[in-house]
PDB file of N, CA and C in Angstrom:
ATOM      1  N   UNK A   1       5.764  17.075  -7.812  1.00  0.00           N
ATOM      2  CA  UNK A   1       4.985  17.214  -6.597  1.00  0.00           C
ATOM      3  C   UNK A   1       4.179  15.929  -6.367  1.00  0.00           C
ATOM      4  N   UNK A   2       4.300  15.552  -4.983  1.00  0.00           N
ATOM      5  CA  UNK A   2       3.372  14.335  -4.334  1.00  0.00           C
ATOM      6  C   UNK A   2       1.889  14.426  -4.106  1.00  0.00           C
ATOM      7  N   UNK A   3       1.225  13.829  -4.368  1.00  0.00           N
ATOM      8  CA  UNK A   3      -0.348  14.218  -4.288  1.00  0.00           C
ATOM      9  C   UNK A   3      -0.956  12.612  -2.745  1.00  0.00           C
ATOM     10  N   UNK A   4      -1.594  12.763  -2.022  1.00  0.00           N
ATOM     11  CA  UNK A   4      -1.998  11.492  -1.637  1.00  0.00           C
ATOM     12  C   UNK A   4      -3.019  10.892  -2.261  1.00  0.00           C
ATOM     13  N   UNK A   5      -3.050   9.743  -2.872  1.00  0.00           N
ATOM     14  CA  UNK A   5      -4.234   8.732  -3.624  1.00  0.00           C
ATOM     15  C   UNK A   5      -4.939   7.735  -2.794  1.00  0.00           C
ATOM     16  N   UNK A   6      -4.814   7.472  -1.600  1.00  0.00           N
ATOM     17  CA  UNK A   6      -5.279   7.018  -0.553  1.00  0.00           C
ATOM     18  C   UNK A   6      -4.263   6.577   0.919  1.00  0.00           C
ATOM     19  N   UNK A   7      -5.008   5.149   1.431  1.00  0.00           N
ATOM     20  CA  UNK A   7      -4.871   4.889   2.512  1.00  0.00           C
ATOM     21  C   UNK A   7      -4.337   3.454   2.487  1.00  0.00           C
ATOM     22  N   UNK A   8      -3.423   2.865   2.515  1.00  0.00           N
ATOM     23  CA  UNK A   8      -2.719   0.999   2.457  1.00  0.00           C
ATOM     24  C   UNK A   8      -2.777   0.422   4.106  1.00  0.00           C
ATOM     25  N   UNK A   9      -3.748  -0.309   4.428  1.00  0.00           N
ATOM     26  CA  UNK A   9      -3.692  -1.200   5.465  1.00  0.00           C
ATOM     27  C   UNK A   9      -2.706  -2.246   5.711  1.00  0.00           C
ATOM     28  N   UNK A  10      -1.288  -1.966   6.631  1.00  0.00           N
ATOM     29  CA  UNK A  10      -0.169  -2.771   6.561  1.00  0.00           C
ATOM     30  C   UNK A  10      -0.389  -3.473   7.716  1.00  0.00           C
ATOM     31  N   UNK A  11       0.240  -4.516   7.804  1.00  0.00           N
ATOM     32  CA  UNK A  11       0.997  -5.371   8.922  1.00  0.00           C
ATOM     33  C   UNK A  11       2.540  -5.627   9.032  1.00  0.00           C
ATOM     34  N   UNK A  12       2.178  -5.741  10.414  1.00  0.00           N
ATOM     35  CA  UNK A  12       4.060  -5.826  10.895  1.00  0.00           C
ATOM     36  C   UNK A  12       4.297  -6.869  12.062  1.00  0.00           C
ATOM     37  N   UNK A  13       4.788  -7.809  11.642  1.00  0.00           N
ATOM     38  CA  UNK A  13       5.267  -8.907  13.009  1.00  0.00           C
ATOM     39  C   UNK A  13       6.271  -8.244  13.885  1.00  0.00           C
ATOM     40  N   UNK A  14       6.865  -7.429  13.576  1.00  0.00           N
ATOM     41  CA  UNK A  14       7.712  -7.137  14.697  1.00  0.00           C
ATOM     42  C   UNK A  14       7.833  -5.608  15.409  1.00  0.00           C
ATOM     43  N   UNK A  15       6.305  -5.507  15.336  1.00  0.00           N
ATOM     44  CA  UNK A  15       5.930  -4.032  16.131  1.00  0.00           C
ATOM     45  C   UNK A  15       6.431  -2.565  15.743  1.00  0.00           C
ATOM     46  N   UNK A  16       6.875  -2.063  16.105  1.00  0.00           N
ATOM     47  CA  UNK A  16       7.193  -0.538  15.668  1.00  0.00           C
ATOM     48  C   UNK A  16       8.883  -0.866  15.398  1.00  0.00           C
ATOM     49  N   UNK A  17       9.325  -2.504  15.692  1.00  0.00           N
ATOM     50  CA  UNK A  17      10.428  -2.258  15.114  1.00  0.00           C
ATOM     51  C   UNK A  17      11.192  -2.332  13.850  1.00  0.00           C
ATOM     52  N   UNK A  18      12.603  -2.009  13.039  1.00  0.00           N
ATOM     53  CA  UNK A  18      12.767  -1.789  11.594  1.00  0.00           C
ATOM     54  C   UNK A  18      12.481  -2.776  10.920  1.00  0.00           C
ATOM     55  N   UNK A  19      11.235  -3.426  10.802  1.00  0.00           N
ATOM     56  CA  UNK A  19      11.284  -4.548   9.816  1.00  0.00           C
ATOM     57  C   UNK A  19       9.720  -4.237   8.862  1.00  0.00           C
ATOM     58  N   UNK A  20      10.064  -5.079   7.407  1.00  0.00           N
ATOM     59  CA  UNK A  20       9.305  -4.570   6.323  1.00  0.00           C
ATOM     60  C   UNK A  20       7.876  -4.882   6.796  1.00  0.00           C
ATOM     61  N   UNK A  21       7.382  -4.012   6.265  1.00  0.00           N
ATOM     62  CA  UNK A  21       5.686  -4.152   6.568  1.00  0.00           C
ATOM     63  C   UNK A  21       5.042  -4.361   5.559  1.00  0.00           C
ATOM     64  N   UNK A  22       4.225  -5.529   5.643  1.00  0.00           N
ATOM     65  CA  UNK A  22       3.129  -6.070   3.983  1.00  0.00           C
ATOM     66  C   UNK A  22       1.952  -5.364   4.162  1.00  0.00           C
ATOM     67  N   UNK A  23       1.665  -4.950   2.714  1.00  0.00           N
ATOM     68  CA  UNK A  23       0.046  -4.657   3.096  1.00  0.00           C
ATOM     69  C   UNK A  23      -1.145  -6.033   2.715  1.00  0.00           C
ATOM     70  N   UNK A  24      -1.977  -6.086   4.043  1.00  0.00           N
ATOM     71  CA  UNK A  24      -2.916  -6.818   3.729  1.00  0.00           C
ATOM     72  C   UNK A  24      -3.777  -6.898   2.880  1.00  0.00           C
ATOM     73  N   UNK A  25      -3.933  -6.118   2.337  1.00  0.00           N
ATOM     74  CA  UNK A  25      -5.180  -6.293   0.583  1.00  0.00           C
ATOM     75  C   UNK A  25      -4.504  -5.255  -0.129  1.00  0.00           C
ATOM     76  N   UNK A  26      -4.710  -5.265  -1.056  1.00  0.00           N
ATOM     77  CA  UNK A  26      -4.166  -4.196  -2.205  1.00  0.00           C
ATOM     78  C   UNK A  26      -5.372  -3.269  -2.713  1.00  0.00           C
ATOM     79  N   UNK A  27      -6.180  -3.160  -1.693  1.00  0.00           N
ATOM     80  CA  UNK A  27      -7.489  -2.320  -1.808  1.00  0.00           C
ATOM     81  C   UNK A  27      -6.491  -0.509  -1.158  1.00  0.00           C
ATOM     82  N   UNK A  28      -7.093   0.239  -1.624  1.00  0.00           N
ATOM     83  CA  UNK A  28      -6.853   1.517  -0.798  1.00  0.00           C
ATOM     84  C   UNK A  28      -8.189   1.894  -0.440  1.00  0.00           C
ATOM     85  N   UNK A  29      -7.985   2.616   0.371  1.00  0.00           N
ATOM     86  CA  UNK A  29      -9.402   3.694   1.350  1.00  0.00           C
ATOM     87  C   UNK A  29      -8.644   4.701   1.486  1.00  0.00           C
ATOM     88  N   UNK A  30     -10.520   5.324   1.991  1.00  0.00           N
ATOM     89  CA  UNK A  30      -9.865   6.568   3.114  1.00  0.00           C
ATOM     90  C   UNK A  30      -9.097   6.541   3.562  1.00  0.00           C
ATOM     91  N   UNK A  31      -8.644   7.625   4.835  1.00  0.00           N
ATOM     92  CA  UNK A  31      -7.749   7.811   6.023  1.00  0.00           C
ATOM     93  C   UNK A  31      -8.759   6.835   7.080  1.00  0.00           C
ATOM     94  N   UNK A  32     -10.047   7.157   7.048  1.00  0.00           N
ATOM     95  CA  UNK A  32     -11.370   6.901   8.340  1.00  0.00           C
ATOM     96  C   UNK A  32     -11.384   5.529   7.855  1.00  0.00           C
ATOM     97  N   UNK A  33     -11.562   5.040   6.750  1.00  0.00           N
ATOM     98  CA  UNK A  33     -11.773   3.399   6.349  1.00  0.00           C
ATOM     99  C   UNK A  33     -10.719   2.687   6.561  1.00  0.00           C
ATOM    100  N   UNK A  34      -9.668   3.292   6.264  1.00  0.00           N
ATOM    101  CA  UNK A  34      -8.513   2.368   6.925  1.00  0.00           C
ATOM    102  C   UNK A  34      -8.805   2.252   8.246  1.00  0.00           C
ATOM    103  N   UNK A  35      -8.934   3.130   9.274  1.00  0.00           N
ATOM    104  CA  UNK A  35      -8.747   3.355  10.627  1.00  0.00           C
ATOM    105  C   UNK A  35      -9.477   2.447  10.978  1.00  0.00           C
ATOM    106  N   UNK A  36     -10.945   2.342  10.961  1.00  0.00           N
ATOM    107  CA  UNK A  36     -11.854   1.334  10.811  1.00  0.00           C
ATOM    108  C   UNK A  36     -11.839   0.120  10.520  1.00  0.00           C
ATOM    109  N   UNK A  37     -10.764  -0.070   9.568  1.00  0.00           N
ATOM    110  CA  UNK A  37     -10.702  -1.764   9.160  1.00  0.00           C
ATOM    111  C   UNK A  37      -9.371  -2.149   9.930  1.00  0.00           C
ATOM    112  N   UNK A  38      -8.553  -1.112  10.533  1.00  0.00           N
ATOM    113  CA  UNK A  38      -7.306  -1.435  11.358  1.00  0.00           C
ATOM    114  C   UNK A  38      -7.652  -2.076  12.797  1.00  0.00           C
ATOM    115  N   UNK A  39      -9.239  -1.298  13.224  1.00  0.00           N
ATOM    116  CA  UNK A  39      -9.398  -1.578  14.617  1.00  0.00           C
ATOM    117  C   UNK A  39     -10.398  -2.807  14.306  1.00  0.00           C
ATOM    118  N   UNK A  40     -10.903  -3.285  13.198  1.00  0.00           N
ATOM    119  CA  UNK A  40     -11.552  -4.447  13.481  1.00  0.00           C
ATOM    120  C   UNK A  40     -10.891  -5.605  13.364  1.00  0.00           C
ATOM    121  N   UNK A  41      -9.441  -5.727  12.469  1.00  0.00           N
ATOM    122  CA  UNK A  41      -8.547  -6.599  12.095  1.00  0.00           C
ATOM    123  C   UNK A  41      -7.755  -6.740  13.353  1.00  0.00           C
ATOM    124  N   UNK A  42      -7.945  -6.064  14.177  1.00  0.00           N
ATOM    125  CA  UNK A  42      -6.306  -5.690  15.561  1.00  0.00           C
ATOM    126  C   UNK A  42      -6.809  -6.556  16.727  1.00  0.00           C
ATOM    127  N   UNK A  43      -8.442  -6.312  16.543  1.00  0.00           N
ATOM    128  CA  UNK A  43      -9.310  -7.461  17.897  1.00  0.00           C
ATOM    129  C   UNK A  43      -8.952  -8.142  17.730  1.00  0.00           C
ATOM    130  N   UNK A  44      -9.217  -9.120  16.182  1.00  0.00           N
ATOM    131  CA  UNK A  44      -9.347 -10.737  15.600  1.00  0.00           C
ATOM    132  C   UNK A  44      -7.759 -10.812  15.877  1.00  0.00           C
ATOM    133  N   UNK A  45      -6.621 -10.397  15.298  1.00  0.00           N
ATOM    134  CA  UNK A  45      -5.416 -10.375  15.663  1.00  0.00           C
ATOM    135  C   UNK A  45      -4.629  -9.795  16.245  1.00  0.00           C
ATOM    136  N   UNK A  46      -4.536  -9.712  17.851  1.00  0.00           N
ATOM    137  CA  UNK A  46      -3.919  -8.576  19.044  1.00  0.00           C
ATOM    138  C   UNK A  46      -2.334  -8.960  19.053  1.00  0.00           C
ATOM    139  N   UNK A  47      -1.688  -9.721  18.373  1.00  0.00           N
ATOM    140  CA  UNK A  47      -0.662 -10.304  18.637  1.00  0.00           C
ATOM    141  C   UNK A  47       0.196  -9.587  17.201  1.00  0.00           C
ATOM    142  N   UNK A  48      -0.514  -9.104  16.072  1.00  0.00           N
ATOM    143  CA  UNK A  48       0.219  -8.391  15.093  1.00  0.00           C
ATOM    144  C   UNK A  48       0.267  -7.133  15.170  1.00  0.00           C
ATOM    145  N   UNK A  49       0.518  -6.085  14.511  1.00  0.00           N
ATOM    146  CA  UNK A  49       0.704  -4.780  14.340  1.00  0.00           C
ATOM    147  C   UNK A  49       0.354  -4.377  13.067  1.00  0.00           C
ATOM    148  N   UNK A  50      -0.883  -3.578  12.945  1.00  0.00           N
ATOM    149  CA  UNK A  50      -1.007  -2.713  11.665  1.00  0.00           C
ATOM    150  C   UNK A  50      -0.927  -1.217  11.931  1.00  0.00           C
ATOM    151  N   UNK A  51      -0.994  -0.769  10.472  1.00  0.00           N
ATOM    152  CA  UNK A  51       0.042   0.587  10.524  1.00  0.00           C
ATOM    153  C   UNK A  51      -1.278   0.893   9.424  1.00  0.00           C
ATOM    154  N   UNK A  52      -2.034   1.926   8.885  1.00  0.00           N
ATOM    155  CA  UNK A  52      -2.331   2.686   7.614  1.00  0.00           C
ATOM    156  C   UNK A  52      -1.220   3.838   7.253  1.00  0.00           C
ATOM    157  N   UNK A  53      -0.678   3.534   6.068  1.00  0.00           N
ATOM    158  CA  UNK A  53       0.310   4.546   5.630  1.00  0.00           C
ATOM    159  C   UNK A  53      -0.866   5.535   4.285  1.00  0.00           C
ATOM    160  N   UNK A  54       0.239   6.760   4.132  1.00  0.00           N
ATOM    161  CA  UNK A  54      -0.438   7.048   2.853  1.00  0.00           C
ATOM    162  C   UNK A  54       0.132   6.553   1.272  1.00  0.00           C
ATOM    163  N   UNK A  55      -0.648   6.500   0.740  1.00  0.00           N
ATOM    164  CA  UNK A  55      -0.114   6.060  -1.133  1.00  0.00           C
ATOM    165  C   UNK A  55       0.019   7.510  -1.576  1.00  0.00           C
ATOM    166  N   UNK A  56       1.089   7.662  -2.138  1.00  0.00           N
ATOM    167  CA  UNK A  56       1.767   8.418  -2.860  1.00  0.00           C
ATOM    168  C   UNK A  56       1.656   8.515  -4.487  1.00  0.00           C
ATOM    169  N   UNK A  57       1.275   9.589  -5.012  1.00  0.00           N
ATOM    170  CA  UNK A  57       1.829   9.371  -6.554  1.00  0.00           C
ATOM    171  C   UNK A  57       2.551  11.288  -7.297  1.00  0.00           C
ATOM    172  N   UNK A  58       2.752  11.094  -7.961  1.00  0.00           N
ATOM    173  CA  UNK A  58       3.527  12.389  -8.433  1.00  0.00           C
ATOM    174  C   UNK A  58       2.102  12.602  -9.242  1.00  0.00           C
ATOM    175  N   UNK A  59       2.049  14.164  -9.078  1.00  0.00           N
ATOM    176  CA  UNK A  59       0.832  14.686  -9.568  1.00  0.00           C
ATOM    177  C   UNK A  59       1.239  14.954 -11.138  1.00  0.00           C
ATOM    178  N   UNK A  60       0.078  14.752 -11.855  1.00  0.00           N
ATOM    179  CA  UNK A  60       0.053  14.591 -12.837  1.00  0.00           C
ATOM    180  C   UNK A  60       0.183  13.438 -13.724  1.00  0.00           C
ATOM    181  N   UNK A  61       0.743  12.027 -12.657  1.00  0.00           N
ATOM    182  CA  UNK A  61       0.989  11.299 -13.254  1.00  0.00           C
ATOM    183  C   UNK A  61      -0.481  10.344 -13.908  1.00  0.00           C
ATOM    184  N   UNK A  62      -0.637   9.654 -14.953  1.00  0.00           N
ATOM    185  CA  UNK A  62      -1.490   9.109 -15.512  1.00  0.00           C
ATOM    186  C   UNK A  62      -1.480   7.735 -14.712  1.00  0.00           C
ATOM    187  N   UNK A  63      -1.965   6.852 -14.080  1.00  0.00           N
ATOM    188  CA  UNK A  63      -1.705   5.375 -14.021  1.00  0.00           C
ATOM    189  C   UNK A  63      -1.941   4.694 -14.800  1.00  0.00           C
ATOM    190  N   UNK A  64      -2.822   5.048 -16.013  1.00  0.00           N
ATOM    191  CA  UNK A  64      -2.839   4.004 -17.115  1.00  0.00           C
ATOM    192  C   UNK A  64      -1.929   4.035 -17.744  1.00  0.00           C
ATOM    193  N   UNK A  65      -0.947   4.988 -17.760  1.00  0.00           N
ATOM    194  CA  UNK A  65       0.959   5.360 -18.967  1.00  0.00           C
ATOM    195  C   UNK A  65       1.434   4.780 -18.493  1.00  0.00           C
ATOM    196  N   UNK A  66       2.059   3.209 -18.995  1.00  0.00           N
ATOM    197  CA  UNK A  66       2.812   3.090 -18.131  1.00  0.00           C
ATOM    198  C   UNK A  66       4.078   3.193 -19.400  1.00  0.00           C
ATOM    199  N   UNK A  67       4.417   4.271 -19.996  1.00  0.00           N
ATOM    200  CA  UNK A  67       5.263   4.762 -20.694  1.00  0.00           C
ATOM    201  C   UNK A  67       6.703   4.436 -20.137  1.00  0.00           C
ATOM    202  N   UNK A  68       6.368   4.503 -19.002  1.00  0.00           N
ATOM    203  CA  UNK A  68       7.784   4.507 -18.221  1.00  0.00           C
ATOM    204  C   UNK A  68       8.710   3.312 -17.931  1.00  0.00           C
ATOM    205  N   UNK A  69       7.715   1.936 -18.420  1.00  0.00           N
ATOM    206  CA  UNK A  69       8.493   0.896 -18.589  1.00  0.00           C
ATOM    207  C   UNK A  69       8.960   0.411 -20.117  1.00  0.00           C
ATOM    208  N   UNK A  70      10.259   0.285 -20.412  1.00  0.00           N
ATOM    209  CA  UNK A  70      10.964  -0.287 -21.356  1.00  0.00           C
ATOM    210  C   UNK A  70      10.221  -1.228 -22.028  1.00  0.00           C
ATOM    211  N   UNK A  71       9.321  -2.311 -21.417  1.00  0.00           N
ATOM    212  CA  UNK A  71       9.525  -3.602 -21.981  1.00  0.00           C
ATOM    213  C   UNK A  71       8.022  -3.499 -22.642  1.00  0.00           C
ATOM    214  N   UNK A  72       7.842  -4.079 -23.414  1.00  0.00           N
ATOM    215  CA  UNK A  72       5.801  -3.703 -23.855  1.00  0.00           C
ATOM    216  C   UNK A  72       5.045  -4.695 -22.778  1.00  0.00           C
ATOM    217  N   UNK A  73       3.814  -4.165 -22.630  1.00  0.00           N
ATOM    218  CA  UNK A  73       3.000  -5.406 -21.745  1.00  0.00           C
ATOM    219  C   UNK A  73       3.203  -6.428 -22.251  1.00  0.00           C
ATOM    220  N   UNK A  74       3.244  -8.126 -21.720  1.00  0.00           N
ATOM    221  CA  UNK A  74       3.178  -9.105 -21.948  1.00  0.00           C
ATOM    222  C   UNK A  74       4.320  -9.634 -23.072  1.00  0.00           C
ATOM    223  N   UNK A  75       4.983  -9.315 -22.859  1.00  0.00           N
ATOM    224  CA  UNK A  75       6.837  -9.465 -23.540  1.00  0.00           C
ATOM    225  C   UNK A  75       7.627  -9.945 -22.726  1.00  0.00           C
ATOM    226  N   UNK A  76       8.242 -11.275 -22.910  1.00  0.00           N
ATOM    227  CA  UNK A  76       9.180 -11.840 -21.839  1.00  0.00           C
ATOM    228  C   UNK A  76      10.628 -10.904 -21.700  1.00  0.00           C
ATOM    229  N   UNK A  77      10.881 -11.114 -20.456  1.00  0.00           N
ATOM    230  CA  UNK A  77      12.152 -10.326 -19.810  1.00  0.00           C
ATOM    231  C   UNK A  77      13.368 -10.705 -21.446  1.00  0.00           C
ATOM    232  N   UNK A  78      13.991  -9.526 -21.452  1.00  0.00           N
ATOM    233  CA  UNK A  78      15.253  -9.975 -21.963  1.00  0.00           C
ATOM    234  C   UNK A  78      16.362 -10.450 -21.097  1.00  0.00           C
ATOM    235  N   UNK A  79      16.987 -11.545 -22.198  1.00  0.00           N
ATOM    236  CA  UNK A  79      17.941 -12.609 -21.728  1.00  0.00           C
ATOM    237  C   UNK A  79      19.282 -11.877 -22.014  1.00  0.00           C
TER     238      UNK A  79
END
């Protein structure tokens, strides 16, 4: 099961059409703090497109486990 963990402030150069959207800070918020930092970023730049999506995580999951990767922290890629 999906739980929401916040709010990601994205941008998009090419409007509502299919192309990837970056998020501008790697901060999350609210739903209301995003909304808020969407309409003050959209004045300064009327010519881009931001989007607030929601962040997703599977409930229960820990974010400090990161059990789920193979490699140990700070171990170069295998060759």
């Amino acid at each position: 099961m999906l739980e929401t963990i916040g709010f990601v402030l994205l941008v998009s150069t090419c409007g509502n059409d299919a192309c990837e959207a970056l998020p501008v800070t790697e901060d999350l918020y609210t739903q209301k703090e995003c909304e808020a930092r969407l309409t003050y970023i959209a004045k300064r730049r009327p010519n881009l497109y931001f989007m607030c999506n929601e962040v997703m995580r599977e409930t229960g999951s820990d974010p400090a486990d990161d059990s789920h990767s193979g490699t140990p922290e700070n171990t170069p890629p295998y060759r």
